[in-house]
Protein backbone atom coordinates (compact mmCIF):
# COMPACT_ATOMS: atom_id res chain seq x y z
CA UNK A 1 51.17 82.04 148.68
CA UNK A 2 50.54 78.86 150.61
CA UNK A 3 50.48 75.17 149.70
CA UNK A 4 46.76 74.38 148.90
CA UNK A 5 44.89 72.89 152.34
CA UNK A 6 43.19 73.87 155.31
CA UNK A 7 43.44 77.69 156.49
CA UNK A 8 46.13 77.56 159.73
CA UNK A 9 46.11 80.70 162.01
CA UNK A 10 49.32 82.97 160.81
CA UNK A 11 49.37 81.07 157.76
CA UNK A 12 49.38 84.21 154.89
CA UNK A 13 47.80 83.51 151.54
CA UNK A 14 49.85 85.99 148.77
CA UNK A 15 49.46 86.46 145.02
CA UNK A 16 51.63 85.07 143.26
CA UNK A 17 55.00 87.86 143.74
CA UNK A 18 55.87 89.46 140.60
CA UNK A 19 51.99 88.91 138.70
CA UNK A 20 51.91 91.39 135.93
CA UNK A 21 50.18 94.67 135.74
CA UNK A 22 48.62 96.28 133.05
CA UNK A 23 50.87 99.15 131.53
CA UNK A 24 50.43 102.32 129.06
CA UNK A 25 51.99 101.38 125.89
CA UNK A 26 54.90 104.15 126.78
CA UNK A 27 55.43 102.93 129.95
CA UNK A 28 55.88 98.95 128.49
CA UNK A 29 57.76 99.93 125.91
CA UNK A 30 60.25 101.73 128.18
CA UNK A 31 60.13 98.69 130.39
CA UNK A 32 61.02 96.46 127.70
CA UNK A 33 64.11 98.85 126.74
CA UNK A 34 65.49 98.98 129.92
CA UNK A 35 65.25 95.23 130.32
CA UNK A 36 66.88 94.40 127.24
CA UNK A 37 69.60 96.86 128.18
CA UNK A 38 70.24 95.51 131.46
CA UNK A 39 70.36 91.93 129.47
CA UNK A 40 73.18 93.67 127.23
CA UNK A 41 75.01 95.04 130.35
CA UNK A 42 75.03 91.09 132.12
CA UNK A 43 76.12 89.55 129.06
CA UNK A 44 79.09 91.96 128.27
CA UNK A 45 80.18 92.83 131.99
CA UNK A 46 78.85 90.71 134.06
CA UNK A 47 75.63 91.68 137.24
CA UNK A 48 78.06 93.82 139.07
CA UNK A 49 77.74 96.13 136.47
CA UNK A 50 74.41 96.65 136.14
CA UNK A 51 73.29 99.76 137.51
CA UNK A 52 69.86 101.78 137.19
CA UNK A 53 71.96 104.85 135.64
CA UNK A 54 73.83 102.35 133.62
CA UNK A 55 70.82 100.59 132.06
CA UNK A 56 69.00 104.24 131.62
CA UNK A 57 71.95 105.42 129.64
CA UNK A 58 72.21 102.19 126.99
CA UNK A 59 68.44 101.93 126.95
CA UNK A 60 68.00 105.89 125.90
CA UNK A 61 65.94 106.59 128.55
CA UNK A 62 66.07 109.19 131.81
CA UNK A 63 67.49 108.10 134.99
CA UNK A 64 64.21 108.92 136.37
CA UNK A 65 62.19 106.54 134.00
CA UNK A 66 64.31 103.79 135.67
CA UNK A 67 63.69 104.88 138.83
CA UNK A 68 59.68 105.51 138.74
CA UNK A 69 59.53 101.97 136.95
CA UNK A 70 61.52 99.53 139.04
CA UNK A 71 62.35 101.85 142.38
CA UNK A 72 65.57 100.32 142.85
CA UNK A 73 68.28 97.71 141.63
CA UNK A 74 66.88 94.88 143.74
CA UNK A 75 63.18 96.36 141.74
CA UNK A 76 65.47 95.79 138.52
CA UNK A 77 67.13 92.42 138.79
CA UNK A 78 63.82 90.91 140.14
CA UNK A 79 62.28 92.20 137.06
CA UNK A 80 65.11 90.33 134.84
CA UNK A 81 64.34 87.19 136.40
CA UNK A 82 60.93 87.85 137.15
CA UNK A 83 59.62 84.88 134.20
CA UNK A 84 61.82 82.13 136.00
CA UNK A 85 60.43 83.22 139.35
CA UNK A 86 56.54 82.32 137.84
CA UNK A 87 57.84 79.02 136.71
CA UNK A 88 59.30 78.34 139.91
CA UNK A 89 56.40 79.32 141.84
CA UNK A 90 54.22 77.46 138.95
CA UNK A 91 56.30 74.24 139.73
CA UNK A 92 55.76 74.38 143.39
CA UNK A 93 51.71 75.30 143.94
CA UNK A 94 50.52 73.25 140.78
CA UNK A 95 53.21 71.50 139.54
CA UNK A 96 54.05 67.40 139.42
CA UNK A 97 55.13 66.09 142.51
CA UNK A 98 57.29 66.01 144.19
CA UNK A 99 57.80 69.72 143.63
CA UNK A 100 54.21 70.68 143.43
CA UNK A 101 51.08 68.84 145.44
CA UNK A 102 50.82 65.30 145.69
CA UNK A 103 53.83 64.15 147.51
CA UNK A 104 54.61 63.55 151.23
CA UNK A 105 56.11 67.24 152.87
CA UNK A 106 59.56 66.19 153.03
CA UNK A 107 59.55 64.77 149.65
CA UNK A 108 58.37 68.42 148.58
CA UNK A 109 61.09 70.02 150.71
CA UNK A 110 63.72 68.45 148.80
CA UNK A 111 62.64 68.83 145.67
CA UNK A 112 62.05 72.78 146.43
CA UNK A 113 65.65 72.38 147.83
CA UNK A 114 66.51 70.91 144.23
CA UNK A 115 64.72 73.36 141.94
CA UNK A 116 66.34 76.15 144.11
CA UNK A 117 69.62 74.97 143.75
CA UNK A 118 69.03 74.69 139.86
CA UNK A 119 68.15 78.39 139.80
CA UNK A 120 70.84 79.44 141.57
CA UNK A 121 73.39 77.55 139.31
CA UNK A 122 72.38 79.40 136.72
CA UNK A 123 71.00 83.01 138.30
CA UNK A 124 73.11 83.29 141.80
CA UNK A 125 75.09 86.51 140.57
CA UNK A 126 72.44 88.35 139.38
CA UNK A 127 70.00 87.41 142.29
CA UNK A 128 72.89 88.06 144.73
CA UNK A 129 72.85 91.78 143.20
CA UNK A 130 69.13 92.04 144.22
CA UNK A 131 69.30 90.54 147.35
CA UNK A 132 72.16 92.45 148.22
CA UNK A 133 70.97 95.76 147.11
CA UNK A 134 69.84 96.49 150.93
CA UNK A 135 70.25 95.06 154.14
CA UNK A 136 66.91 93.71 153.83
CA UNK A 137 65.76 93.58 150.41
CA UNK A 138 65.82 89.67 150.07
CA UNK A 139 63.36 89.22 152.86
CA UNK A 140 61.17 92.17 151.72
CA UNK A 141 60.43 90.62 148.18
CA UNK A 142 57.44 89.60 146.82
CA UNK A 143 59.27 86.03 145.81
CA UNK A 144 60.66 85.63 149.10
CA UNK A 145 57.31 85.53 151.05
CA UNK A 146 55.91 83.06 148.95
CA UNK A 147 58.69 80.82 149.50
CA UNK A 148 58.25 81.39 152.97
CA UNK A 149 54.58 80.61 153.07
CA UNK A 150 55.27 77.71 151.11
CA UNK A 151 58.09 76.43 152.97
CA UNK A 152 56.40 77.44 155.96
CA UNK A 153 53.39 74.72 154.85
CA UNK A 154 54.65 71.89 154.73
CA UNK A 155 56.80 72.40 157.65
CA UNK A 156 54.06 73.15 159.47
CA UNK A 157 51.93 69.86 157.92
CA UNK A 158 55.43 67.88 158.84
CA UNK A 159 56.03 69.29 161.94
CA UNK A 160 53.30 70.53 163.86
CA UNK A 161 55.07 70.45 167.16
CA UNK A 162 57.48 73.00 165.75
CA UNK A 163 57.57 76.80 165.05
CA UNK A 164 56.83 76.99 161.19
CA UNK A 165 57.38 80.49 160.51
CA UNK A 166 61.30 80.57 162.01
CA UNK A 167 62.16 77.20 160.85
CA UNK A 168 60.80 78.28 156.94
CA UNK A 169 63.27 81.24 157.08
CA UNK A 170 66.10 78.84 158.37
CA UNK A 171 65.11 76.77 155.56
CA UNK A 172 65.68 79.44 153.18
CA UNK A 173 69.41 80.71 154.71
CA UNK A 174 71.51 78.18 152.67
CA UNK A 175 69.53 79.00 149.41
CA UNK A 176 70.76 82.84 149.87
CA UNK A 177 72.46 83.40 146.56
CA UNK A 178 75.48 85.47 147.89
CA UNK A 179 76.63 82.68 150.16
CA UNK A 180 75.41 80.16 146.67
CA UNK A 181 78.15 82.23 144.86
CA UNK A 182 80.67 82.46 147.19
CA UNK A 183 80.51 78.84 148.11
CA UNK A 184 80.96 77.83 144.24
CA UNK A 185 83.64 80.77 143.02
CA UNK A 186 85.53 81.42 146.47
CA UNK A 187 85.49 78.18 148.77
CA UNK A 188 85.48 76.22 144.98
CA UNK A 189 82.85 73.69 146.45
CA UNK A 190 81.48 71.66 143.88
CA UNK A 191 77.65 72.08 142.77
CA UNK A 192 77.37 67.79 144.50
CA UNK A 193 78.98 69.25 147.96
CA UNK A 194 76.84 71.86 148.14
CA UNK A 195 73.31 70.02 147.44
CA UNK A 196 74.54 67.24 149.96
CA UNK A 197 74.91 69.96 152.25
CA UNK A 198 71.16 72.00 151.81
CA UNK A 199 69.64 68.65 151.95
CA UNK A 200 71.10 67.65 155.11
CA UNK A 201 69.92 70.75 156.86
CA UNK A 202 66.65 69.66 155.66
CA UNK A 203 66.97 66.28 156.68
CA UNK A 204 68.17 67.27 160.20
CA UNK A 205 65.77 70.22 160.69
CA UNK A 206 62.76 67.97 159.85
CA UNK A 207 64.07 65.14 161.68
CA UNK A 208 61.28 63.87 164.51
């Protein structure tokens, strides 16, 4: 899921992550159930209580349906947030500017910086559940490469003296949402502090 422009050698082009695929009416209709229980189970208790067996058992549904339809927890909470994941990746590949084409590459950095943060403030516990569900399931999602490719873009269209692909994923380190939540609730740093501080790694990893 690159930034639109010439083809660059290592440069992957992805669907968008998340694009919906047709279902059997049974199997939607068990997707929506599960969902909506899962959206009970954050609202009363909060992401660290969402589990697959717990959202099978206030949806009505077998363990297994869980399972077989979104493989694991990290499947699950991606699912929840899956329609502010399309905006988001709307905003960036055919959105305005700065955000989406049109604007110079660092201008685009810091807006992505921006509209990241904004998720987080309002989704950083229950991403942090499904980045956290493995060791590696942030960097194995679907959403994750095409920030990646993205970010890796306009680095690359910045920077082309640099090595795109590492300096995308360093890019994306301070935008983790376990560190977003423990850097609001446990060091208390203040939403302000925290964008100052993602936009000066920008600023000094992009410097020339």
């Amino acid at each position: 899921m690159s930034d639109p422009g010439p083809e660059r050698p290592g440069r992957p082009v992805l669907p968008m992550a998340g694009a919906a695929r047709p279902e059997r009416a049974d199997a939607a209709r068990n997707r929506r159930a599960l969902l909506a229980a899962a959206r009970e189970i954050l609202a009363e208790r909060g992401a660290g209580a969402i589990t697959l067996e717990a959202v099978a058992a206030r949806a009505g549904t077998g363990v297994g349906t869980a399972y077989r339809r979104f493989g694991d927890l990290a499947g699950l909470t991606h699912a929840m947030v899956d329609a502010q994941e399309h905006e988001f990746q709307r905003g960036f590949l055919s959105g305005p500017p700065p955000l989406g084409p049109g604007a110079p590459p660092l201008d685009r950095l810091h807006a992505f910086a921006d509209a990241f943060l904004d998720r987080l403030e309002e989704q950083a516990e229950l991403l942090a559940v499904a980045e956290t569900d493995s060791p590696q399931a942030r960097y194995r999602s679907g959403a994750y490469a095409a920030h990646h490719a993205h970010l890796m873009s306009l680095v690359a269209d910045l920077r082309p003296d640099t090595d795109a692909v590492y300096l995308a994923d360093v890019l994306l380190a301070p935008l983790e949402a376990a560190l977003h939540v423990h850097q609001r609730r446990d060091r208390g740093l203040s939403e302000r502090r925290v964008r100052t501080g993602v936009h000066a790694v920008v600023d000094g990893l992009m410097a020339v």
